[in-house]
N, C-alpha and C. Protein backbone atom coordinates (compact mmCIF):
# COMPACT_ATOMS: atom_id res chain seq x y z
N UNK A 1 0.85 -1.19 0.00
CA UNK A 1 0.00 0.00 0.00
C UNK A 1 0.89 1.25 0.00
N UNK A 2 0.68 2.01 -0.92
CA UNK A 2 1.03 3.14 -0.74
C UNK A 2 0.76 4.51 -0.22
N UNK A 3 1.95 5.10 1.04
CA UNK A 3 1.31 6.15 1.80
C UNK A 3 1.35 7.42 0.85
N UNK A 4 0.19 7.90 1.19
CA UNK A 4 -0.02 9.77 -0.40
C UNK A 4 -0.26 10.92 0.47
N UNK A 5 0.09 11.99 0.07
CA UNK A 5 -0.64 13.17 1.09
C UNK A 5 -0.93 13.90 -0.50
N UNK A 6 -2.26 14.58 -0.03
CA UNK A 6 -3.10 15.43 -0.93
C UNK A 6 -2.39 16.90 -1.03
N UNK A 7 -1.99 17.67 -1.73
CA UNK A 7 -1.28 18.72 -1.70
C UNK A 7 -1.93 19.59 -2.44
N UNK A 8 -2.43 20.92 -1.77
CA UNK A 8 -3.41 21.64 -3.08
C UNK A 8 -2.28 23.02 -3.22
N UNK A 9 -1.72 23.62 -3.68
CA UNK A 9 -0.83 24.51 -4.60
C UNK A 9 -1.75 25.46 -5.63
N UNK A 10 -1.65 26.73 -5.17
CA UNK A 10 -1.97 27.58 -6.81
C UNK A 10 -3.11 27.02 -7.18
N UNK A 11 -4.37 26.91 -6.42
CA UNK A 11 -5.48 26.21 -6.86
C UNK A 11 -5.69 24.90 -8.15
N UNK A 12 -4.50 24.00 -7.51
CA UNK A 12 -4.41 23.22 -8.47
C UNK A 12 -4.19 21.58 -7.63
N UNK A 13 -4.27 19.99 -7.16
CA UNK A 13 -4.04 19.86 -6.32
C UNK A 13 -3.23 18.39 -7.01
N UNK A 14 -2.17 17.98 -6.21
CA UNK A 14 -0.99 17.83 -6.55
C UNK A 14 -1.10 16.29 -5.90
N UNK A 15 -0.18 15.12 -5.99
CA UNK A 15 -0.21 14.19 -5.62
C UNK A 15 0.96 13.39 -5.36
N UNK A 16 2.01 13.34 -4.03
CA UNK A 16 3.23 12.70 -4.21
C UNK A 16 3.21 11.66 -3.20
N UNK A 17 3.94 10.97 -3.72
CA UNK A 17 4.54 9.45 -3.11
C UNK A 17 5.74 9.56 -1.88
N UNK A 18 5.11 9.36 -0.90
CA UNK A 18 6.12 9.70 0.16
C UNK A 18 6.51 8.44 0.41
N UNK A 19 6.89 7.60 -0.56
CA UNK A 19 7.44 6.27 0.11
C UNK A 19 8.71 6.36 -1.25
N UNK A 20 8.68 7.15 -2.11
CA UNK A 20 9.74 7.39 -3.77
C UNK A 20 10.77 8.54 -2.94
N UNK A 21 11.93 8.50 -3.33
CA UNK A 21 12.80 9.42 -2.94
C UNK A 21 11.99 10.76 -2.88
N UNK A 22 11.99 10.97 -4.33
CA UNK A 22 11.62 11.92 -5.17
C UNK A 22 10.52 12.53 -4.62
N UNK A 23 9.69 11.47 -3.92
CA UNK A 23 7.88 12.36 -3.69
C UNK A 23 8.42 12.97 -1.86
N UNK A 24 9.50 12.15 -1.55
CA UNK A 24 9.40 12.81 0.28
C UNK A 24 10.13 14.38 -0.02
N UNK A 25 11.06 14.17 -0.95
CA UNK A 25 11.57 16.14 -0.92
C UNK A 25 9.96 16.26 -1.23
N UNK A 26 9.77 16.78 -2.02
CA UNK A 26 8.62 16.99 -2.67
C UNK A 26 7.77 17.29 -1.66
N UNK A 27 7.69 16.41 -0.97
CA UNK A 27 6.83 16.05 0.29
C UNK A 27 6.94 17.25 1.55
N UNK A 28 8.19 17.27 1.51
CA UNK A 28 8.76 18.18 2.82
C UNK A 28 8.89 19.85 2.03
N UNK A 29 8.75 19.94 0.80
CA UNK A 29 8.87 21.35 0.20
C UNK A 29 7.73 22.21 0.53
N UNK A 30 6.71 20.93 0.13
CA UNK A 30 5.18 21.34 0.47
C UNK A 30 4.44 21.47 1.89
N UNK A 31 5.79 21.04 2.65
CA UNK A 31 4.96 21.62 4.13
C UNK A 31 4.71 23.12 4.21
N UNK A 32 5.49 23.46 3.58
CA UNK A 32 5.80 25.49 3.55
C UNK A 32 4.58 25.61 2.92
N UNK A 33 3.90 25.15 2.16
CA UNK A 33 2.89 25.78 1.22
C UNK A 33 1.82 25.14 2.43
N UNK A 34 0.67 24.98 1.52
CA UNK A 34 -0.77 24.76 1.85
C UNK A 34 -1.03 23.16 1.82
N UNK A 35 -1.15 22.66 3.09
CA UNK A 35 -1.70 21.06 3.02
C UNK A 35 -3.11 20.75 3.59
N UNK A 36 -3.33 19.74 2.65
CA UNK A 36 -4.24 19.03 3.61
C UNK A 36 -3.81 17.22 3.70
N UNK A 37 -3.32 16.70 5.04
CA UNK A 37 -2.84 14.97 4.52
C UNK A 37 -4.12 14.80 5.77
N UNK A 38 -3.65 13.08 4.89
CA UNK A 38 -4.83 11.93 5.10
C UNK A 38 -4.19 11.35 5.85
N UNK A 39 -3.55 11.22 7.06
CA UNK A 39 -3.01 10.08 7.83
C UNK A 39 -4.44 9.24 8.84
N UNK A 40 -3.62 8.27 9.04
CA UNK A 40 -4.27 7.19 9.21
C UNK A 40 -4.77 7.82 11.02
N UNK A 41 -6.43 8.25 11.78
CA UNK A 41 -6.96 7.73 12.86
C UNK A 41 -6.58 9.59 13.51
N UNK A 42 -6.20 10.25 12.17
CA UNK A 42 -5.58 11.63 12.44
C UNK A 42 -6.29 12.59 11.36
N UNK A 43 -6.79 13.47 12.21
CA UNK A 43 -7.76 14.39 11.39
C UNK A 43 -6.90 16.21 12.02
N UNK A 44 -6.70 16.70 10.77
CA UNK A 44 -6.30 18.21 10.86
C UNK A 44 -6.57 19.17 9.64
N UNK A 45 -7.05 20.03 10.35
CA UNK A 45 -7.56 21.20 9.18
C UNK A 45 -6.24 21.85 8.53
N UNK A 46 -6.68 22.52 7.11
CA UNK A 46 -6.04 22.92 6.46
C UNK A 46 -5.52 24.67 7.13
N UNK A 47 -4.00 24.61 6.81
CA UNK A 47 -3.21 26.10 7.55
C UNK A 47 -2.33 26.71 6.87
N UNK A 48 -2.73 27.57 6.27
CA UNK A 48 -1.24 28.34 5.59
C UNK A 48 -0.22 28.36 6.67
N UNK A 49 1.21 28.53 5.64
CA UNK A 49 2.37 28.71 6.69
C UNK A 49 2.29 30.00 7.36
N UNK A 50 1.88 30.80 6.62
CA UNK A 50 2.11 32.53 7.86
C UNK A 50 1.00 32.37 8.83
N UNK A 51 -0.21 31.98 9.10
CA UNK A 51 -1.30 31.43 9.91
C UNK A 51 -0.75 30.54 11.13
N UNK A 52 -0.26 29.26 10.37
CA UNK A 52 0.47 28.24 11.27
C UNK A 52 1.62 29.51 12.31
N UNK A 53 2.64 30.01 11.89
CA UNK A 53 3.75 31.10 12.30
C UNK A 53 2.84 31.57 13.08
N UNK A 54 1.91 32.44 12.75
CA UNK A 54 0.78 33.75 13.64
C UNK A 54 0.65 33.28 14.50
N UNK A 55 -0.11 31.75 14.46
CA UNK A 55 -0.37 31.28 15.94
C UNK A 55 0.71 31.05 16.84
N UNK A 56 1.63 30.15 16.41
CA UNK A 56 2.93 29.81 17.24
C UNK A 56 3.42 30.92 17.94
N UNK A 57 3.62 32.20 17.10
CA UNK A 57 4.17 33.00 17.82
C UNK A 57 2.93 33.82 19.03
N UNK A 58 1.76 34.00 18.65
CA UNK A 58 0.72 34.29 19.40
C UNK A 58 0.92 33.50 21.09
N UNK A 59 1.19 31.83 20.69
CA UNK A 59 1.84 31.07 22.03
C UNK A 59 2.58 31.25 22.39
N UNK A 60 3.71 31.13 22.07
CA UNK A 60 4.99 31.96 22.73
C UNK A 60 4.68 33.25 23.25
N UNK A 61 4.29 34.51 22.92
CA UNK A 61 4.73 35.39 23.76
C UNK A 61 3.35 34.77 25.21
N UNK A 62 2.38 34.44 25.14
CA UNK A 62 1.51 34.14 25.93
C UNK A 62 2.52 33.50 26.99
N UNK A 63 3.05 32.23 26.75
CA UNK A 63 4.00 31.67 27.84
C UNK A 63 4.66 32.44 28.34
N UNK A 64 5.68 33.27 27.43
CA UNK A 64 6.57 34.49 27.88
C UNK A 64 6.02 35.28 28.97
N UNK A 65 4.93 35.50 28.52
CA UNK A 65 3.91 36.93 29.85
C UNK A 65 3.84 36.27 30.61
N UNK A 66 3.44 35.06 30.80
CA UNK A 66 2.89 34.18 32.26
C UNK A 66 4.47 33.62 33.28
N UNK A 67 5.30 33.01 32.26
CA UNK A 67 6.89 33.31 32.81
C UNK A 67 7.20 34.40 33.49
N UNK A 68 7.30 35.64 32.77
CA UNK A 68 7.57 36.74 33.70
C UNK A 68 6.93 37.55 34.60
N UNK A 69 5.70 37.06 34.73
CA UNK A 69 4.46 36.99 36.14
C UNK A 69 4.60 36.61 36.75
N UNK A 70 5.44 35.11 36.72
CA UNK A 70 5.94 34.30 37.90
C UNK A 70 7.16 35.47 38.72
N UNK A 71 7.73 35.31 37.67
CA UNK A 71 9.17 35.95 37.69
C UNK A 71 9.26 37.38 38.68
N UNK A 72 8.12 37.90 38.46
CA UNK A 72 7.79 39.09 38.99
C UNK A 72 7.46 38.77 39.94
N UNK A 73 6.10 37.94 40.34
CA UNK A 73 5.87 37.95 41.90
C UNK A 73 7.08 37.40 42.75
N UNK A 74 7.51 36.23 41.84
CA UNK A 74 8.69 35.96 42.96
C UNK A 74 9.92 35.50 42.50
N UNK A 75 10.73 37.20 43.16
CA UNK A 75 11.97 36.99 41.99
C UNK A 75 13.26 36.17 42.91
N UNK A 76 14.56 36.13 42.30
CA UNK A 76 15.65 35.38 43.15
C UNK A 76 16.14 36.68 43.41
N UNK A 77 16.48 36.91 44.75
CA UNK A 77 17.54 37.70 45.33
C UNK A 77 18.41 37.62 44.45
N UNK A 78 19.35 39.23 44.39
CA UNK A 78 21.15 39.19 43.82
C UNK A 78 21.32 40.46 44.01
N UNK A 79 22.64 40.70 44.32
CA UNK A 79 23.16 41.79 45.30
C UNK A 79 23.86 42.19 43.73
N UNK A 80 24.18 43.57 43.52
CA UNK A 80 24.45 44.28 42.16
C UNK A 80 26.27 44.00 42.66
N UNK A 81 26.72 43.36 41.90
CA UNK A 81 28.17 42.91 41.94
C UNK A 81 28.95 44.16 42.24
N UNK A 82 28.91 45.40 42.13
CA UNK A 82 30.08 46.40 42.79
C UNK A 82 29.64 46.26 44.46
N UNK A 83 28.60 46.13 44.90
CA UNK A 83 28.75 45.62 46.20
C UNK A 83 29.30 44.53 47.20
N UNK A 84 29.49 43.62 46.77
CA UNK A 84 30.10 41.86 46.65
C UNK A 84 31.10 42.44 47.63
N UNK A 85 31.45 42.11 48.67
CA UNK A 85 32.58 42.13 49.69
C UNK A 85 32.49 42.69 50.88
N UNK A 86 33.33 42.96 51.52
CA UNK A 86 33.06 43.67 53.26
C UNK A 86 33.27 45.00 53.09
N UNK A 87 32.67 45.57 54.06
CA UNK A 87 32.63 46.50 54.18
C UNK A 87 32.39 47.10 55.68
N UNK A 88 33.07 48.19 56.38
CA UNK A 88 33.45 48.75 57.53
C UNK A 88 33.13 49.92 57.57
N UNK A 89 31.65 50.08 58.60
CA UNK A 89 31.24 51.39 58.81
C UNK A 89 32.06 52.54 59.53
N UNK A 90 32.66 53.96 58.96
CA UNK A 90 33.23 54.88 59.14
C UNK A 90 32.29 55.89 59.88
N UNK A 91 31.04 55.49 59.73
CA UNK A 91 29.87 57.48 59.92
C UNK A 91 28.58 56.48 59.79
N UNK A 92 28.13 56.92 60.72
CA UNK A 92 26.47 56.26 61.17
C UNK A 92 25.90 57.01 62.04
N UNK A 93 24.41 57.57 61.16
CA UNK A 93 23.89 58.33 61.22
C UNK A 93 22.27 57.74 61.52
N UNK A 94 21.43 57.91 62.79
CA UNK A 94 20.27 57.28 62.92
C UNK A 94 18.90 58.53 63.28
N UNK A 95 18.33 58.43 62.41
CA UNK A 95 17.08 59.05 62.72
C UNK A 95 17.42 60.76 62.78
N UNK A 96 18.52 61.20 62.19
CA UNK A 96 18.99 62.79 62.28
C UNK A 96 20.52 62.88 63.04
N UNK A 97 20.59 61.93 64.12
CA UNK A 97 21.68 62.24 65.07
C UNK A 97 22.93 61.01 64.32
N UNK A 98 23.97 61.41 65.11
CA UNK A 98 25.31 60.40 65.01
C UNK A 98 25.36 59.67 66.22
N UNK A 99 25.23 58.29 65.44
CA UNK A 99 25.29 57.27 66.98
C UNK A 99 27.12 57.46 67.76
N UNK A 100 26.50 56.74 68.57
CA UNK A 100 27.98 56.98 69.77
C UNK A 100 29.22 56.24 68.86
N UNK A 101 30.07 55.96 69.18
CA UNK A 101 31.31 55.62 68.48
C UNK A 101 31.72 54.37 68.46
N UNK A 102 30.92 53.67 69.70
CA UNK A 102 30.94 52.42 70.09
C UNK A 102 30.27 51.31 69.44
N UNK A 103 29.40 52.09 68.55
CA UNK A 103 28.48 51.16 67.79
C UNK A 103 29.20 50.97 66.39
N UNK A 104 29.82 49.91 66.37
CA UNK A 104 30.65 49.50 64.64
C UNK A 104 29.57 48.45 64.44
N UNK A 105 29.14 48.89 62.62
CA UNK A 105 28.29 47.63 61.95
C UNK A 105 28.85 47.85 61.19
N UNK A 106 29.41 46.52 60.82
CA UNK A 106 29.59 46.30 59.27
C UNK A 106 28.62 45.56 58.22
N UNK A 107 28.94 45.72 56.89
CA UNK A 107 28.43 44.84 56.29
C UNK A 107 28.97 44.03 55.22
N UNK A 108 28.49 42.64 55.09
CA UNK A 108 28.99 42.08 54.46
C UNK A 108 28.59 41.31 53.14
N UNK A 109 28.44 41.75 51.91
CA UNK A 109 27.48 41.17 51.10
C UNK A 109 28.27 40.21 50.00
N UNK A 110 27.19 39.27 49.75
CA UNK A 110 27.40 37.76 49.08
C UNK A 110 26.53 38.21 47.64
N UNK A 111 26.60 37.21 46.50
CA UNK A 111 25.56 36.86 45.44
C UNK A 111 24.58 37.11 46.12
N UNK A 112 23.84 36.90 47.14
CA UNK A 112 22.60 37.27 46.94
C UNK A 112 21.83 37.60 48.35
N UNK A 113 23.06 37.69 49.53
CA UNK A 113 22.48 38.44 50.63
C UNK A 113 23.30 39.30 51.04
N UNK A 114 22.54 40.52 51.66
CA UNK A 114 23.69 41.19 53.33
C UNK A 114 23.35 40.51 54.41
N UNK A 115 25.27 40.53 54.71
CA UNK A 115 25.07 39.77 56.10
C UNK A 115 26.01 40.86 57.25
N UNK A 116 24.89 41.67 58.38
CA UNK A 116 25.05 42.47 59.08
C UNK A 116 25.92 42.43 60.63
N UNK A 117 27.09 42.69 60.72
CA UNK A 117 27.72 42.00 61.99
C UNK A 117 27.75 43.57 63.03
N UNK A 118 27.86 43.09 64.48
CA UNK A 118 28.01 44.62 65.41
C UNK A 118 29.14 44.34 66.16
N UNK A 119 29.58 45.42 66.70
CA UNK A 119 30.62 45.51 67.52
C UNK A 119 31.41 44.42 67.77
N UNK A 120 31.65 44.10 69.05
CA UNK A 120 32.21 42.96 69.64
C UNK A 120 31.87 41.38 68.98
N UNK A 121 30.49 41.70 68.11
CA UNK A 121 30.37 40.08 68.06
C UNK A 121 30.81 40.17 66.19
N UNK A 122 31.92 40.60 65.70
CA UNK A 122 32.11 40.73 64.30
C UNK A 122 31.66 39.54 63.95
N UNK A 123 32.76 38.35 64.18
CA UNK A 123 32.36 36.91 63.71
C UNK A 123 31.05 36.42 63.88
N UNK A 124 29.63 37.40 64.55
CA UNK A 124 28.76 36.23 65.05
C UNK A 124 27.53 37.80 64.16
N UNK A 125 26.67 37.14 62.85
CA UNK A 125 25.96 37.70 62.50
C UNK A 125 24.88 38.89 63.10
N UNK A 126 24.79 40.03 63.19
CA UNK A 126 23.56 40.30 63.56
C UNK A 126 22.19 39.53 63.05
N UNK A 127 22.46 39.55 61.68
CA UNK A 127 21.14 39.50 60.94
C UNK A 127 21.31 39.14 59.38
N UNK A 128 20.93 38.03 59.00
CA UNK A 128 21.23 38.26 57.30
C UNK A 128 20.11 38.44 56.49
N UNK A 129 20.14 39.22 55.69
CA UNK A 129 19.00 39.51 54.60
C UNK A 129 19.39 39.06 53.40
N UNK A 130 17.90 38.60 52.58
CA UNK A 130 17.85 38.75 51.19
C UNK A 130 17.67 39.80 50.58
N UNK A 131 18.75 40.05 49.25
CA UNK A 131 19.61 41.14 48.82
C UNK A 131 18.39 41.36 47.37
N UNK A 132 17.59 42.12 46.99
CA UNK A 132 17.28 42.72 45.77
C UNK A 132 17.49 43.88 45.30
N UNK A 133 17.95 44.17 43.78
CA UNK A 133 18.74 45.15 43.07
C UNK A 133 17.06 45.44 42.64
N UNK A 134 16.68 46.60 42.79
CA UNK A 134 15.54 47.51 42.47
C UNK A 134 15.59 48.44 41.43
N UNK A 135 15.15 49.02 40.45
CA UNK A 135 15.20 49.76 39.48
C UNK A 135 14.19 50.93 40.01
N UNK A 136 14.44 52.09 40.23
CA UNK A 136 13.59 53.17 40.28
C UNK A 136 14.67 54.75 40.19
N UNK A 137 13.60 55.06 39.44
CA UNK A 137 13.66 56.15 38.24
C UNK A 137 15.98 56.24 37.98
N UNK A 138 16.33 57.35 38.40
CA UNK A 138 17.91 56.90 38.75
C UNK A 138 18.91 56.77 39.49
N UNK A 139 18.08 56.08 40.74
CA UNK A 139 18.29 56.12 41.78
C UNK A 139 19.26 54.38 41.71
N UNK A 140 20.13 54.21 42.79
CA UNK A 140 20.06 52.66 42.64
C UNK A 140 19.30 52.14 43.99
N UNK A 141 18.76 51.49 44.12
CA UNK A 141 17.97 50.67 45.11
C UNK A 141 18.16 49.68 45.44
N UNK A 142 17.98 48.80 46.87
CA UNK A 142 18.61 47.84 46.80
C UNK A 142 17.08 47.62 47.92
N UNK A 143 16.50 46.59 48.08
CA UNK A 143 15.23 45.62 49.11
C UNK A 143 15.69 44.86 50.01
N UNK A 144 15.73 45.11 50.89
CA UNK A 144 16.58 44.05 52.16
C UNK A 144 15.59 43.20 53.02
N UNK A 145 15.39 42.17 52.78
CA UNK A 145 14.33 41.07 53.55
C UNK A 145 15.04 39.65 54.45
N UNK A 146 14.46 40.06 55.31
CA UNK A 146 15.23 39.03 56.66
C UNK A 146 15.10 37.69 55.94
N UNK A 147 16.09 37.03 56.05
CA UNK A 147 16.25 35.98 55.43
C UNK A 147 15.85 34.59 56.02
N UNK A 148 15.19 34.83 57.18
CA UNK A 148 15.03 33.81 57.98
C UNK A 148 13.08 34.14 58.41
N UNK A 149 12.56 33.50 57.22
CA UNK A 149 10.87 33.40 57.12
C UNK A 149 10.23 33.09 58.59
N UNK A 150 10.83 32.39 59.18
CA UNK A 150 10.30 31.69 60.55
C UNK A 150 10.02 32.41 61.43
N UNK A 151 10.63 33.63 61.34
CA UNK A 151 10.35 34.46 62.53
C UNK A 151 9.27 35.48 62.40
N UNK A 152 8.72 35.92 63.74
CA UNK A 152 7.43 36.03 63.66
C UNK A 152 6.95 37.63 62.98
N UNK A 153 6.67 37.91 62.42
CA UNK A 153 6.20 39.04 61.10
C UNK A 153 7.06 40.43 61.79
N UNK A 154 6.42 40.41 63.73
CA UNK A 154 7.22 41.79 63.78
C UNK A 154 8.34 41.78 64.36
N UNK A 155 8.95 40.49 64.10
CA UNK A 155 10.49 40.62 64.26
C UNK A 155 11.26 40.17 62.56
N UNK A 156 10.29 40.40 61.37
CA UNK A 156 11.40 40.20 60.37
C UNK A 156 11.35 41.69 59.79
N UNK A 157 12.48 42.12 59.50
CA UNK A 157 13.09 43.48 59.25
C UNK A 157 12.69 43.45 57.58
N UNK A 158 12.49 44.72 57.33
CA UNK A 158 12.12 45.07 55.68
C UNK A 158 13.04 46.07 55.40
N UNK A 159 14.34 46.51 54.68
CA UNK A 159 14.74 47.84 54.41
C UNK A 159 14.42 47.99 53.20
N UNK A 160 14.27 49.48 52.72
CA UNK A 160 14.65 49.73 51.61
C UNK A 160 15.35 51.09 51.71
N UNK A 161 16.67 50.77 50.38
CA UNK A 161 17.37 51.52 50.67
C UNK A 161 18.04 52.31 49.50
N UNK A 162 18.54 52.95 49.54
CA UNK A 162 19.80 53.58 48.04
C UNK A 162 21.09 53.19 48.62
N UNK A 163 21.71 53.38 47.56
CA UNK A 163 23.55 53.35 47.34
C UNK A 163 24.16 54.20 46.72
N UNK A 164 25.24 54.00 46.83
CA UNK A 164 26.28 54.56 46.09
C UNK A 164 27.58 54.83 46.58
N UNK A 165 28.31 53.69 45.18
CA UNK A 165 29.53 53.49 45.51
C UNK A 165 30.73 54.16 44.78
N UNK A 166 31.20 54.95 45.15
CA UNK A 166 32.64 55.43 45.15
C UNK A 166 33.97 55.05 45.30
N UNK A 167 34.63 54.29 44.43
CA UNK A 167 35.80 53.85 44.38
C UNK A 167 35.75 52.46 45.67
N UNK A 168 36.30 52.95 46.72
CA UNK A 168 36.27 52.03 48.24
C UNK A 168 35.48 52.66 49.19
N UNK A 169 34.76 53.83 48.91
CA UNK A 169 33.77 54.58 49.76
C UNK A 169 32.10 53.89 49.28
N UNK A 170 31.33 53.44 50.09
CA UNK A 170 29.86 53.27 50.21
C UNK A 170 29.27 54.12 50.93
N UNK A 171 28.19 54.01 50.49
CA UNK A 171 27.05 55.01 51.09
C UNK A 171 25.50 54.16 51.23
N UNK A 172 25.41 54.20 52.26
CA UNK A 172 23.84 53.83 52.05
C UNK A 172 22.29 54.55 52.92
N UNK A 173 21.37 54.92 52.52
CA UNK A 173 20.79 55.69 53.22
C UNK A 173 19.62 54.57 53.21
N UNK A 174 18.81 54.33 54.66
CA UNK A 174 17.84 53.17 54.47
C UNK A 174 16.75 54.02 55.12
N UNK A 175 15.60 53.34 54.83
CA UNK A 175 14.44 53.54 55.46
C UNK A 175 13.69 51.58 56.26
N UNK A 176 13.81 51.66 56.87
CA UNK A 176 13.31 49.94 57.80
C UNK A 176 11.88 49.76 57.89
N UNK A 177 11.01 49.35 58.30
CA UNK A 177 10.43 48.46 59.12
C UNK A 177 10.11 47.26 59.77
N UNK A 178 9.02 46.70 60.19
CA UNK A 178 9.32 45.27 60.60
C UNK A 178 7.43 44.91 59.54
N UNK A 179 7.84 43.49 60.09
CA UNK A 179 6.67 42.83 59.03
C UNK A 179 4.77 43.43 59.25
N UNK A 180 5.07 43.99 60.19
CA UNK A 180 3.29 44.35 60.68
C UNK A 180 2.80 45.92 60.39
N UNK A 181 4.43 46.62 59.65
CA UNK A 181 4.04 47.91 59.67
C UNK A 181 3.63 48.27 57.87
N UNK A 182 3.17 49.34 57.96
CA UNK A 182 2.85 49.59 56.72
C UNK A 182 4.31 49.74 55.47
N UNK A 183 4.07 49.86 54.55
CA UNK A 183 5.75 49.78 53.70
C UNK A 183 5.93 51.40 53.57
N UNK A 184 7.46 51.22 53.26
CA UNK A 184 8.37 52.60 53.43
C UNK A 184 8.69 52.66 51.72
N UNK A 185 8.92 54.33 51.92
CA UNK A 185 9.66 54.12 50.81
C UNK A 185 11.00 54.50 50.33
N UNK A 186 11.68 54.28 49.58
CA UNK A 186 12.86 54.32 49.85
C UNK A 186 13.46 55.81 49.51
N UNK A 187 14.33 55.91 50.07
CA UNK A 187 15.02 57.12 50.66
C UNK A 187 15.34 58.15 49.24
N UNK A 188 15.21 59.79 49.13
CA UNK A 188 15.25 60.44 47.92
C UNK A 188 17.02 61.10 47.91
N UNK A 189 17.11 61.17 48.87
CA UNK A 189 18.65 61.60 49.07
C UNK A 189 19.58 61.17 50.35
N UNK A 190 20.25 61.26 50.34
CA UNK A 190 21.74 60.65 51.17
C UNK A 190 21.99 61.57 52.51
N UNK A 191 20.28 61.54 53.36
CA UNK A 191 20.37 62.08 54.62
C UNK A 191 19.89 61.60 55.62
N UNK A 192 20.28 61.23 56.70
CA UNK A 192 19.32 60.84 57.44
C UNK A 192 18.23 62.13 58.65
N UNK A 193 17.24 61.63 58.56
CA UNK A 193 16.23 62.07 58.89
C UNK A 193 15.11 61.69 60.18
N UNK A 194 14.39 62.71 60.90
CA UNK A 194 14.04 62.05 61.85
C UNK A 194 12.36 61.44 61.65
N UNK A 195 11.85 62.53 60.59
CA UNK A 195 10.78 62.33 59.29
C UNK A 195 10.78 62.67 58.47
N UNK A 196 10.62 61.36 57.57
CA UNK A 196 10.88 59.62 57.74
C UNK A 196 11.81 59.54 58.27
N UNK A 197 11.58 58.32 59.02
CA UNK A 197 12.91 57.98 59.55
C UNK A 197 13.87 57.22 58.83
N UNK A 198 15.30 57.82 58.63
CA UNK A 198 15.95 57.27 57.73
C UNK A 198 17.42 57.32 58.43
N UNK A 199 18.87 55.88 57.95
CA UNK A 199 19.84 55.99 58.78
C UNK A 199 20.87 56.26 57.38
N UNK A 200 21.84 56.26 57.56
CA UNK A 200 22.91 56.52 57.03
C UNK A 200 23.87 56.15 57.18
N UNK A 201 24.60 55.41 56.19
CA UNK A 201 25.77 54.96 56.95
C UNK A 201 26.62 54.61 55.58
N UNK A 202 27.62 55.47 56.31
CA UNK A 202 28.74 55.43 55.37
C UNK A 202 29.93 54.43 55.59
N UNK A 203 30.85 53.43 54.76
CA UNK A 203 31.36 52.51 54.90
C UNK A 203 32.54 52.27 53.89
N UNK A 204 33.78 51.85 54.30
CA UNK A 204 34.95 51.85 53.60
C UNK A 204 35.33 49.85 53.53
N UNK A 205 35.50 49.76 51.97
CA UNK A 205 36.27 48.47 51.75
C UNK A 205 36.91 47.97 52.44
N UNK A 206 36.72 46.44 53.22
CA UNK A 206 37.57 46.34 53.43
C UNK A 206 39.29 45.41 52.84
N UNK A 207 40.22 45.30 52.75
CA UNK A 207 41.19 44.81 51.80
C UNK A 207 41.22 43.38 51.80
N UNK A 208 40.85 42.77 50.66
CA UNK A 208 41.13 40.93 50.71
C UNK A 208 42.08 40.67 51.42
């Protein structure tokens, strides 16, 4: 028995042998054009190729939008690579005033968290957050979320904050809350303030 597919072309309709060398090119030339085949227990309507294309691509971007919906509600932390290393607070500034002298925080940021150490306990974390690089207007922004879900809403810390880095000089001006308060927004310039409350803290590289 021989397998045939019906081929209609230029309103004219065509007939090749897909079992002959000759009829499978033939065969495969005419997928680009206009088919209609007869396979066996398989029924499909007739599709031009730019139609067939229209739709495909119509699916694709559909997946695409629903991908980056995911993507959006829930993105992966990553800390903007000129930040990546330690860093040693010089000037800390809370709510308008300069804290006492005694208070050293550093910070220390990874791929994709800050990890916050104080005074005496350098080696022993304050606090580590998940690190997000924020886009707003040309500011740089950075989202700081306690990295440890378990704890109870008004003990997980929210910052948002700006930067800006200068050679081995950082800057960061934050605005905080904790999980039960309403959201902040992040800071318009490099001051701290007593409203909003905003800290400041300036910080020098430290050397590998």
């Amino acid at each position: 028995m021989t397998d045939r597919c019906v081929v209609q072309t230029g309103g004219r309709t065509k007939r090749c042998n897909r079992a002959a060398k000759s009829g499978v090119l033939k065969w495969l030339i005419f997928r680009r054009r206009r088919l209609i085949v007869d396979v066996p227990r398989l029924k499909c309507c007739s599709l031009d190729w730019a139609s067939l294309m229209k739709l495909v691509t119509v699916i694709m971007i559909s997946v695409l939008c629903a991908v980056s919906a995911v993507s959006a509600e829930s993105p992966n932390p990553k800390t903007p690579i000129g930040l990546i290393g330690y860093w040693v607070a010089t000037e800390i500034q809370s709510k308008g005033e300069e804290t006492p002298p005694e208070i050293q925080i550093d910070l220390e940021f990874t791929k994709t968290q800050m990890i916050m150490h104080f005074g005496d306990r350098l080696n022993k974390p304050i606090d580590v957050f998940d690190c997000f690089s924020v886009a707003k207007d040309d500011r740089q922004c950075l989202d700081l979320v306690s990295a440890d879900q378990s704890r109870a809403p008004d003990k997980q810390i929210h910052i948002h904050a700006i930067y800006d880095v200068n050679g081995d000089t950082l800057r960061i001006c934050a605005a905080s809350r904790n999980g039960t308060e309403p959201p902040v927004n992040h800071p318009t310039k490099f001051a701290s303030t007593p409203d909003p409350k905003t800290d400041l803290i300036v910080l020098k590289r430290r050397p590998k």
